[in-house]
C-alpha atoms as a PDB file:
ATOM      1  CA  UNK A   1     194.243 -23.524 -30.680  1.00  0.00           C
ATOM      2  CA  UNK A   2     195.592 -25.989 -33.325  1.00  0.00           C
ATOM      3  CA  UNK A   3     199.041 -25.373 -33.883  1.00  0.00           C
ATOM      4  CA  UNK A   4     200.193 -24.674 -37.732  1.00  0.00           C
ATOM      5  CA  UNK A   5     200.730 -28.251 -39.633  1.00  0.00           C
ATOM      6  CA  UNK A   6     204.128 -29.229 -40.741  1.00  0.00           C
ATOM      7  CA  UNK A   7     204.240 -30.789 -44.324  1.00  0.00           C
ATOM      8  CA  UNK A   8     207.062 -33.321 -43.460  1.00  0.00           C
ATOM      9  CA  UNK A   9     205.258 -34.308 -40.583  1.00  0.00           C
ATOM     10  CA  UNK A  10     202.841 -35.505 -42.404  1.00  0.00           C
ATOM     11  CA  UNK A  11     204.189 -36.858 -45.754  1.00  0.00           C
ATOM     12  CA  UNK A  12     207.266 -39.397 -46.684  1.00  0.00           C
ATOM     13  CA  UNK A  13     209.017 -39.108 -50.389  1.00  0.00           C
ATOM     14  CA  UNK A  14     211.056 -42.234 -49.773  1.00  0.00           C
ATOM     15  CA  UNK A  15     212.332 -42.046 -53.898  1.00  0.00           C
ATOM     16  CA  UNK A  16     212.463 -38.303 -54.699  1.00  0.00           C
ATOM     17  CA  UNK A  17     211.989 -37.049 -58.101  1.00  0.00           C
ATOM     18  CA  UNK A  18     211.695 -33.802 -59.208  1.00  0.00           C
ATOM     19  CA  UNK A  19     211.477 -34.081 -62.843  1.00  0.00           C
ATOM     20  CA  UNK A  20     208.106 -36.644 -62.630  1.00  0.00           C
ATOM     21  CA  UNK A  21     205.737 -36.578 -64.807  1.00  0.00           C
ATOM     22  CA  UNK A  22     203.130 -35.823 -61.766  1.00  0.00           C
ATOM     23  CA  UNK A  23     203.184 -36.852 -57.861  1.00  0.00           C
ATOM     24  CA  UNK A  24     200.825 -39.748 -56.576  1.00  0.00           C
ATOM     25  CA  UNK A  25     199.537 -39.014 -52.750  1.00  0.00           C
ATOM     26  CA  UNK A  26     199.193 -42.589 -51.293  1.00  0.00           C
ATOM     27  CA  UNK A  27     196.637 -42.515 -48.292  1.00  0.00           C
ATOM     28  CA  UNK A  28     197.052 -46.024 -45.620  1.00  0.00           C
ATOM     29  CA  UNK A  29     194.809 -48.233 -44.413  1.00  0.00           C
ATOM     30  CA  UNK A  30     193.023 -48.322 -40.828  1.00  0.00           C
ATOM     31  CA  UNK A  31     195.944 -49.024 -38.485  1.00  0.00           C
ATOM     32  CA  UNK A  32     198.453 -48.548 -41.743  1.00  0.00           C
ATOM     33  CA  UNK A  33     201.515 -46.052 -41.916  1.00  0.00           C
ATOM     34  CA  UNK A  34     203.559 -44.441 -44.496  1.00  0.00           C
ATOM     35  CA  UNK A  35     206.086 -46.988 -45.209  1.00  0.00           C
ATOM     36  CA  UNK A  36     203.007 -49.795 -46.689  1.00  0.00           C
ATOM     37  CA  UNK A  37     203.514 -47.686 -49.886  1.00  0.00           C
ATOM     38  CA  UNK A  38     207.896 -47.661 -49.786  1.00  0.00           C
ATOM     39  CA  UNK A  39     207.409 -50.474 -52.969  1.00  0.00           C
ATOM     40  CA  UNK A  40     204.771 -48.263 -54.801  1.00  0.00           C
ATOM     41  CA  UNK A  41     207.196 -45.845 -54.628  1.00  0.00           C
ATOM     42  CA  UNK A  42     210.037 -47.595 -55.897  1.00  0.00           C
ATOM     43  CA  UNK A  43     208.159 -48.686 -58.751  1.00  0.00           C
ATOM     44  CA  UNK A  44     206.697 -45.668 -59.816  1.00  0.00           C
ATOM     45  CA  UNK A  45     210.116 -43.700 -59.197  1.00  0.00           C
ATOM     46  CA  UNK A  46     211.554 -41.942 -60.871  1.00  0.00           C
ATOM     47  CA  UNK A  47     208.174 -41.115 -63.450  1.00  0.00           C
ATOM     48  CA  UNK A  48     206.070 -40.483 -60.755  1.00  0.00           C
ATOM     49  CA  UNK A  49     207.116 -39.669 -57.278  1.00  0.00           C
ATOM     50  CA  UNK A  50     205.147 -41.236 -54.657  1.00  0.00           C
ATOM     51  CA  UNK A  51     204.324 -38.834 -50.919  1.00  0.00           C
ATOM     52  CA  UNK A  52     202.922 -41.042 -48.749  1.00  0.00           C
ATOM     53  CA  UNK A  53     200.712 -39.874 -46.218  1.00  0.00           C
ATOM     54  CA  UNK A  54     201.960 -40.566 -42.124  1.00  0.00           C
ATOM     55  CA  UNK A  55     198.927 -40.110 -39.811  1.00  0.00           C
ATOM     56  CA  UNK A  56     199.615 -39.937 -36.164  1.00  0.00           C
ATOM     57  CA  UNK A  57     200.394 -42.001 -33.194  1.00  0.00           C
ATOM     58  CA  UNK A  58     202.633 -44.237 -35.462  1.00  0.00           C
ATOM     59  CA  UNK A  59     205.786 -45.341 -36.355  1.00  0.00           C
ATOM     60  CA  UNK A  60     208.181 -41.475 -36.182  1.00  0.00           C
ATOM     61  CA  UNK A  61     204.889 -40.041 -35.010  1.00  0.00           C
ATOM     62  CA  UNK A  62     204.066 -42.042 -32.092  1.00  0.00           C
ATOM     63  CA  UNK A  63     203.774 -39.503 -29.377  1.00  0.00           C
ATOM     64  CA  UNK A  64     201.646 -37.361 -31.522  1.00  0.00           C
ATOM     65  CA  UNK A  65     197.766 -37.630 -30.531  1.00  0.00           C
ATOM     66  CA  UNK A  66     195.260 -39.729 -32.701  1.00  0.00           C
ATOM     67  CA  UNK A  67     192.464 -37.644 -34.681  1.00  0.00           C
ATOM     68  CA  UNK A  68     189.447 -39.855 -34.372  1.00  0.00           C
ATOM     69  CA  UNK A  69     186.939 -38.496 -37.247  1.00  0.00           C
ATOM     70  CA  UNK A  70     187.707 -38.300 -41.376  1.00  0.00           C
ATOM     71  CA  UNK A  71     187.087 -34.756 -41.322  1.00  0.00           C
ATOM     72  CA  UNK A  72     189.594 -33.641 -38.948  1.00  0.00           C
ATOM     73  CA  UNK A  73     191.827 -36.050 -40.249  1.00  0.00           C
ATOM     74  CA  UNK A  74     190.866 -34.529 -43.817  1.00  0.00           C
ATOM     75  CA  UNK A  75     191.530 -31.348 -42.795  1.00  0.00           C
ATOM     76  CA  UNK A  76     194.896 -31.669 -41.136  1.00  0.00           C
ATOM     77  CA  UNK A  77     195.946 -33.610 -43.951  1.00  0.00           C
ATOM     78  CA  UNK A  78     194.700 -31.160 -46.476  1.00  0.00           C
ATOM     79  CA  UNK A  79     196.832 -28.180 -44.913  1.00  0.00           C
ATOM     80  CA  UNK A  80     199.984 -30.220 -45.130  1.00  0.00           C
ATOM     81  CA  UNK A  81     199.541 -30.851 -48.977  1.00  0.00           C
ATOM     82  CA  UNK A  82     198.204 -27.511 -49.948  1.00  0.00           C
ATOM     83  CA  UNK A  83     201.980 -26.032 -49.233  1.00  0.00           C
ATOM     84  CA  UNK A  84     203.677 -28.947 -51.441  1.00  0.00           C
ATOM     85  CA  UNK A  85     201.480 -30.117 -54.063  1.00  0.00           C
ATOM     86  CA  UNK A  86     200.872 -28.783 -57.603  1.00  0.00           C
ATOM     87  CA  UNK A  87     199.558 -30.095 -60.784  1.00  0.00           C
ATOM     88  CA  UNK A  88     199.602 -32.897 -62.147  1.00  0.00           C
ATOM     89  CA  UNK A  89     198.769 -34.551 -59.089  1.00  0.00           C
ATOM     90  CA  UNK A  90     196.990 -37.741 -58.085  1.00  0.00           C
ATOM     91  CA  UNK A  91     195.541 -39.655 -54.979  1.00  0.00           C
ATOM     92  CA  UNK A  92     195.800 -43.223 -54.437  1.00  0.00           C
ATOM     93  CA  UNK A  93     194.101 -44.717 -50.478  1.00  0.00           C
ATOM     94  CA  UNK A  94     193.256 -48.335 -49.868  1.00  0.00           C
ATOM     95  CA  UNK A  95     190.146 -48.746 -47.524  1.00  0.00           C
ATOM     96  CA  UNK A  96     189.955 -45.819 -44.846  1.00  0.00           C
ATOM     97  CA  UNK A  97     192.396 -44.003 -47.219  1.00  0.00           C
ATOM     98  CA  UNK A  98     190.066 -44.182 -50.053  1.00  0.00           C
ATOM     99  CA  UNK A  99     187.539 -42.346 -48.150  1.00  0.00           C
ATOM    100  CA  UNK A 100     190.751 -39.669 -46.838  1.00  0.00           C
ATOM    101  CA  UNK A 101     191.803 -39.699 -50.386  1.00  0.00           C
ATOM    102  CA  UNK A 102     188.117 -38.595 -51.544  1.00  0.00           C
ATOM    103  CA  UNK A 103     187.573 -36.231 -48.884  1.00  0.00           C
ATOM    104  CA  UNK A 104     190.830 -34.209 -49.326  1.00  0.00           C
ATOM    105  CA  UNK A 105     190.364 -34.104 -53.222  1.00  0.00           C
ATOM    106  CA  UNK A 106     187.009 -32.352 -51.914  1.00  0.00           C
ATOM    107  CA  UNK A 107     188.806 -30.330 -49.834  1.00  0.00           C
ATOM    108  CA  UNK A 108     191.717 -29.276 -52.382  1.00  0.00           C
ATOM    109  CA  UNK A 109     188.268 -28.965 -55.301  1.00  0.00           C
ATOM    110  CA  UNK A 110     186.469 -26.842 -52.978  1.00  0.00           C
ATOM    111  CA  UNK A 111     188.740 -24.277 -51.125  1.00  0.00           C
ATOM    112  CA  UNK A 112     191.588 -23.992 -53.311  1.00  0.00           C
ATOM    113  CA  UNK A 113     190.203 -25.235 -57.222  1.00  0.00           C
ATOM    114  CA  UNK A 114     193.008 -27.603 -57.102  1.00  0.00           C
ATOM    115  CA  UNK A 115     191.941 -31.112 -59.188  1.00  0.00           C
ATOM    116  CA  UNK A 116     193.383 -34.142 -58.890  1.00  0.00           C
ATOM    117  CA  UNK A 117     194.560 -36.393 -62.308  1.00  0.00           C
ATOM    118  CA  UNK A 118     192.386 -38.968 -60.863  1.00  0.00           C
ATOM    119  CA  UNK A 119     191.240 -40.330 -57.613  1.00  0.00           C
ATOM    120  CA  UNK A 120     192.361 -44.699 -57.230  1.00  0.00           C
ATOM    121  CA  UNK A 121     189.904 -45.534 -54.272  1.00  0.00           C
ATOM    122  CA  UNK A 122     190.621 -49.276 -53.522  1.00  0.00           C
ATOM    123  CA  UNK A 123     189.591 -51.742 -50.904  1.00  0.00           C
ATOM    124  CA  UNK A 124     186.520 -49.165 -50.117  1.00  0.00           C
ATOM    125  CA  UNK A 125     182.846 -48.994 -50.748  1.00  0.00           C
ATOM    126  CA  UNK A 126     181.358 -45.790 -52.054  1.00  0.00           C
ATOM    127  CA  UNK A 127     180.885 -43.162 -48.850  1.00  0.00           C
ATOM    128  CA  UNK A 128     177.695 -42.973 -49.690  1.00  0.00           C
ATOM    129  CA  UNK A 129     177.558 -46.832 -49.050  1.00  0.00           C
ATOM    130  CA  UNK A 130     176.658 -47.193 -45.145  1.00  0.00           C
ATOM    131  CA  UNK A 131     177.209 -50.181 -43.297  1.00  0.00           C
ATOM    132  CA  UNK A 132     176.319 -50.079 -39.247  1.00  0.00           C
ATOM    133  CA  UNK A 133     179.947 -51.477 -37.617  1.00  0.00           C
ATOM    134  CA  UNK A 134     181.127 -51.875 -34.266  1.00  0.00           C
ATOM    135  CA  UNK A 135     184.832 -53.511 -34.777  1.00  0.00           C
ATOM    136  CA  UNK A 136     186.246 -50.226 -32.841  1.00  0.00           C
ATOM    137  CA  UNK A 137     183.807 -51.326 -29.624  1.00  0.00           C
ATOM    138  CA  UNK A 138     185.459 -54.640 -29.243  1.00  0.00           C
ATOM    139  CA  UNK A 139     188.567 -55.745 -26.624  1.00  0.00           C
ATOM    140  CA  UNK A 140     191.672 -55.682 -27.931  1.00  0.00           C
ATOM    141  CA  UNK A 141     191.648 -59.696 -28.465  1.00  0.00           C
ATOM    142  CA  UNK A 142     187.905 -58.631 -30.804  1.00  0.00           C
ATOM    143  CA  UNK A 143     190.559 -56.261 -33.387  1.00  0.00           C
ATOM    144  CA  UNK A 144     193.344 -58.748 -33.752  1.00  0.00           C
ATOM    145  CA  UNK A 145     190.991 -61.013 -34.717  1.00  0.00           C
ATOM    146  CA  UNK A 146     189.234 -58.838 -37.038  1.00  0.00           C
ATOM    147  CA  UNK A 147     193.299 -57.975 -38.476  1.00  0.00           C
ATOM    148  CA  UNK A 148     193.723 -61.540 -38.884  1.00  0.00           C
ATOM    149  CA  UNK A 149     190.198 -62.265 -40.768  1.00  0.00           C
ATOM    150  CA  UNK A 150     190.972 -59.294 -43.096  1.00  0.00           C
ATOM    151  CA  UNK A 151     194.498 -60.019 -43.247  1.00  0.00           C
ATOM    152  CA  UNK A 152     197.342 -57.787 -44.714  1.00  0.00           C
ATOM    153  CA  UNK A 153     198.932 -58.008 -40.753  1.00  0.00           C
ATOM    154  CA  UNK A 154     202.353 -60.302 -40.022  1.00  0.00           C
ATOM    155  CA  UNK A 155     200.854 -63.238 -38.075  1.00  0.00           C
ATOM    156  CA  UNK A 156     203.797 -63.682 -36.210  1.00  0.00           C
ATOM    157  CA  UNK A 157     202.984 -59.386 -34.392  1.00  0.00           C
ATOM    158  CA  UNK A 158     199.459 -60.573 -33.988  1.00  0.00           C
ATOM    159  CA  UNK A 159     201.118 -62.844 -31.875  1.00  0.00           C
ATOM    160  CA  UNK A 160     203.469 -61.247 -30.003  1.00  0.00           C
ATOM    161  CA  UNK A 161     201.892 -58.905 -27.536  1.00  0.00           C
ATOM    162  CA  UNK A 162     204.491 -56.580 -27.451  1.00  0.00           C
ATOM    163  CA  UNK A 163     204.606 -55.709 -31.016  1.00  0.00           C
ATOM    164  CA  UNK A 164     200.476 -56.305 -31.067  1.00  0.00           C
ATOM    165  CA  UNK A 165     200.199 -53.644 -28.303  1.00  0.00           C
ATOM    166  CA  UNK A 166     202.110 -51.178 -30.417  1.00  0.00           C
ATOM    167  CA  UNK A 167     199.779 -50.759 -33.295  1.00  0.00           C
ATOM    168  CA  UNK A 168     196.461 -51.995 -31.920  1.00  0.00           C
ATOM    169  CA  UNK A 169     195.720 -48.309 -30.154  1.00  0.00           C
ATOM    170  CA  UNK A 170     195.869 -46.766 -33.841  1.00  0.00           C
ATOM    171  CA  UNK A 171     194.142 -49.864 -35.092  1.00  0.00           C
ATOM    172  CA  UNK A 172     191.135 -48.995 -33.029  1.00  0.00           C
ATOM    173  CA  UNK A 173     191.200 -45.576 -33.399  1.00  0.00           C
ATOM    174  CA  UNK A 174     190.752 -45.704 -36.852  1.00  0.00           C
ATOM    175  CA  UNK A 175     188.245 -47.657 -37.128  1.00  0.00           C
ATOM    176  CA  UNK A 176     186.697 -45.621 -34.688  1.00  0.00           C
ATOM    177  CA  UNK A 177     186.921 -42.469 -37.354  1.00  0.00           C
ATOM    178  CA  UNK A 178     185.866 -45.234 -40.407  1.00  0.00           C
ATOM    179  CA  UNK A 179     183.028 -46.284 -38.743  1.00  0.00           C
ATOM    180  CA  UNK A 180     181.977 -43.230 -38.247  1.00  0.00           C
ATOM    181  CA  UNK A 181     182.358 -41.962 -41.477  1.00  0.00           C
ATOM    182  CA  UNK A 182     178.914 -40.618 -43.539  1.00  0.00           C
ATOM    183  CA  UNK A 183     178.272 -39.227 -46.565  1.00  0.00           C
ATOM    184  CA  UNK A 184     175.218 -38.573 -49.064  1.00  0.00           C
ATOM    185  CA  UNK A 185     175.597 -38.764 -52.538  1.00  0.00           C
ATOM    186  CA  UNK A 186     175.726 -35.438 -52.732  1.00  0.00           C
ATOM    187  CA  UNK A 187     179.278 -35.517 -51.805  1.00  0.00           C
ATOM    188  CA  UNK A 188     181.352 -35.507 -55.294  1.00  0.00           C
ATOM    189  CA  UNK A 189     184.331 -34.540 -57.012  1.00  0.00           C
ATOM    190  CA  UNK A 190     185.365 -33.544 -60.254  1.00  0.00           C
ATOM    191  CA  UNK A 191     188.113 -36.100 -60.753  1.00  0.00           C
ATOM    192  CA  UNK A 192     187.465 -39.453 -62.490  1.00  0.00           C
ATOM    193  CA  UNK A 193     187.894 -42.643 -59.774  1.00  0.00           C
ATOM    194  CA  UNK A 194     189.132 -45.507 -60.671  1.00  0.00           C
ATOM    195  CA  UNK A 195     187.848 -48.408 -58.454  1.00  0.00           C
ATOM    196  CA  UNK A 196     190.190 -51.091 -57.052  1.00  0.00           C
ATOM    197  CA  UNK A 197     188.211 -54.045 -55.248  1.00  0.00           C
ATOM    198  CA  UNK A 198     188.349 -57.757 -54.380  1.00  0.00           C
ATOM    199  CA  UNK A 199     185.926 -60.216 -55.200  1.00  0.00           C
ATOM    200  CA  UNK A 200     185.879 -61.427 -51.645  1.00  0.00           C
ATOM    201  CA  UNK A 201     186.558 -58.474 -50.097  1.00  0.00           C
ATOM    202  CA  UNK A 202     184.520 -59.221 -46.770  1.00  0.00           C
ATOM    203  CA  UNK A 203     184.136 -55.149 -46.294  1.00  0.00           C
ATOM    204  CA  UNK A 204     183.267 -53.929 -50.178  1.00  0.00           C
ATOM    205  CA  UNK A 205     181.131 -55.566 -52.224  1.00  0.00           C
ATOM    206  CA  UNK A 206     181.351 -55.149 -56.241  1.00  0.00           C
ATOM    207  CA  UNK A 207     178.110 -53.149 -56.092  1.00  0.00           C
ATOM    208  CA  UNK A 208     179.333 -51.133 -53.197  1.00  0.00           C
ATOM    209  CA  UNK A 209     182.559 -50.174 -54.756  1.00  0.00           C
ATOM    210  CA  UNK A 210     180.615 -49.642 -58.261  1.00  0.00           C
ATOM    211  CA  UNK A 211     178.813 -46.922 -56.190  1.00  0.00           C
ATOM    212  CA  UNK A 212     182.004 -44.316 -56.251  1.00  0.00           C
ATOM    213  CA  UNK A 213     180.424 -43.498 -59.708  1.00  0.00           C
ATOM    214  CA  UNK A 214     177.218 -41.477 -57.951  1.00  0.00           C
ATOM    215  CA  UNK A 215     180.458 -39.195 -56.508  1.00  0.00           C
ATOM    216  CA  UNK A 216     182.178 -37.980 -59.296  1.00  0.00           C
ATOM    217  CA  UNK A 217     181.831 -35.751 -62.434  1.00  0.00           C
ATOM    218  CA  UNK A 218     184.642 -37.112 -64.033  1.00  0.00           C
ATOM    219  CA  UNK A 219     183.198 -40.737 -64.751  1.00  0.00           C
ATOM    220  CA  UNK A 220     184.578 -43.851 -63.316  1.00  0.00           C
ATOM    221  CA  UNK A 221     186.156 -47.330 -63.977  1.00  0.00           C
ATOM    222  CA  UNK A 222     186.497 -50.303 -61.917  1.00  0.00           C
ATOM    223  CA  UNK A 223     189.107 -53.010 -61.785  1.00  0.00           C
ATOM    224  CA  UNK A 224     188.185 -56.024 -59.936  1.00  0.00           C
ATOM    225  CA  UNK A 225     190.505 -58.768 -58.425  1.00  0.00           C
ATOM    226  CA  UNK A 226     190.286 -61.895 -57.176  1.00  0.00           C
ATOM    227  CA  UNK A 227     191.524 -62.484 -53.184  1.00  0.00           C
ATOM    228  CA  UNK A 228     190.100 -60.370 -50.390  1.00  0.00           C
ATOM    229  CA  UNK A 229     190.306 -57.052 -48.329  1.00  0.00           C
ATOM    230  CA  UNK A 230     194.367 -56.907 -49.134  1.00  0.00           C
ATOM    231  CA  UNK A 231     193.984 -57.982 -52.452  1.00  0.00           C
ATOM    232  CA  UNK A 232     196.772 -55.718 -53.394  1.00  0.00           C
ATOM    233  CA  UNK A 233     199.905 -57.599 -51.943  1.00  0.00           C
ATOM    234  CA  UNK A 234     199.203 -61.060 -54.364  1.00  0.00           C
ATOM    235  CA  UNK A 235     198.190 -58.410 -56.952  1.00  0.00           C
ATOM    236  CA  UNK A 236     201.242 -55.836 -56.512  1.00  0.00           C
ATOM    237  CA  UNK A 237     202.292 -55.760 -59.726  1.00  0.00           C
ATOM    238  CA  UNK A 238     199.255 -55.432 -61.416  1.00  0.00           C
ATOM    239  CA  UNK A 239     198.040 -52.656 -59.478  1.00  0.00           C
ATOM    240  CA  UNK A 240     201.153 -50.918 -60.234  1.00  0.00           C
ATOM    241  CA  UNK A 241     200.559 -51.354 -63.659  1.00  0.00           C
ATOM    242  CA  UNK A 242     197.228 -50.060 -63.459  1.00  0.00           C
ATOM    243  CA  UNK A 243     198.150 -47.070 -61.784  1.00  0.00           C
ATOM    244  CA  UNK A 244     201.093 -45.916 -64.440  1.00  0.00           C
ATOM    245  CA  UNK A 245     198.601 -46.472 -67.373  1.00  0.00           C
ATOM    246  CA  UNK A 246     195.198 -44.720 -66.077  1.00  0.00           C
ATOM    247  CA  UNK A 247     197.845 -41.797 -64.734  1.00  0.00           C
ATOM    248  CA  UNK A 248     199.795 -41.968 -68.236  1.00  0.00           C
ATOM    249  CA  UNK A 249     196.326 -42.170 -70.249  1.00  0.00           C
ATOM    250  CA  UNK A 250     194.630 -39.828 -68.508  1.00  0.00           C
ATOM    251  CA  UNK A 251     197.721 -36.705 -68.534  1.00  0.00           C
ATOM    252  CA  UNK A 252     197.493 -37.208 -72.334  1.00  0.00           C
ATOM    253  CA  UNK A 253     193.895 -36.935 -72.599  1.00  0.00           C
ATOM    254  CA  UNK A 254     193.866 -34.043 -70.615  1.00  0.00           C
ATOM    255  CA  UNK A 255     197.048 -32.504 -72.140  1.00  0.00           C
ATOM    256  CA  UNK A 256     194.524 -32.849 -75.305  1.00  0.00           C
ATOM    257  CA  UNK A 257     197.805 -34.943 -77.157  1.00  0.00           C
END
């Protein structure tokens, strides 16, 4: 039996504020943990207060076992926000954690007729957008190299084997959930996306990342970037300025001001 989830097991608020105008859920990358979106926070603090989701077998959660699929991952993750979150609320995941971020808005939608603001899906084709990949199959020297092509790692831990060893094992064994990961067009939610992609993004294409729009009611937007699969870090500011506006324009439209 699955024991009960505990909501600050799985989510940091490293600037609280409880008088925000809404809360942005920020889902990591493959490998990623909780403290990649400490900045986003402290920019968006204190008008929006940033929970930032910690998966498993990282960082303070080390010892705790790795869930290898989206869904369960989905799922877990969706029991530990359901006790926390209320509207206005909105979801922002880079690669794998666009797809989390899509799946538990479906999740929320579906079971509990909870909506999200919007849904910021970046550094992620569409799910619907299948590519066959293998990255989780290869030795351990096959994934650094992979980090290093995609970038977004220190080079100096991809060269240290000590510190390499550390995050490799949840390195692989998200890929091994990402790679895995299908879904049909049929497979929407209600909440406009806004796209976030590179124009040499070696994992996304444009066209794949256009493709969110065949998953959502709510219409969708992309902004595109020059630089590649970690566009964000030489684009920081600009992505945070992209995510204040959409959230700011789209509370008033839907406060109907």
């Amino acid at each position: 039996m699955t024991p009960p989830v505990d909501s600050s097991t799985w989510l940091r608020v490293y600037h609280p504020a409880p008088d925000s105008r809404a809360r942005l859920v920020c889902f990591p990358h493959a490998g990623g943990s909780a403290t990649y979106f400490f900045p986003v926070s402290a920019a968006l603090a204190p008008e929006f207060e940033v929970l930032a989701v910690q998966y498993p077998g990282r960082q303070d959660r080390r010892s705790d076992p790795f869930i290898d699929t989206i869904d369960k991952l989905a799922d877990r993750i969706h029991e530990a926000l359901l006790p926390v979150i209320k509207p206005p609320f909105a979801f922002f995941g880079h690669s794998m954690g666009a797809s989390l971020a899509f799946e538990v808005a479906r999740r929320l939608e579906e079971r509990d007729d909870l909506v999200p603001v919007m849904v910021f899906a970046s550094g992620r084709r569409a799910p619907s957008r299948v590519r066959e990949e293998n990255v989780h199959l290869r030795d351990d020297a096959g994934i650094a190299e992979e980090m290093r092509r995609l970038g977004g790692t220190d080079a100096r831990m991809l060269d240290e084997p000590e510190l390499l060893e550390m995050f490799l094992s949840a390195t692989r064994n998200d890929y091994r959930a990402i790679e895995r990961y299908r879904r049909g067009t049929e497979a929407r939610i209600s909440a406009p996306i806004v796209v976030l992609t590179a124009t040499d993004d070696p994992l996304t294409t444009v066209e794949e990342a256009h493709s969110w729009s065949e998953h959502t009611g709510g219409g969708a937007k992309t902004h595109l970037f020059d630089g590649g699969h970690f566009y964000l870090q030489q684009h920081a500011a600009a992505v945070i300025d992209i995510i204040s506006a959409d959230l700011h324009g789209e509370l008033i439209k839907q406060a109907g001001v």
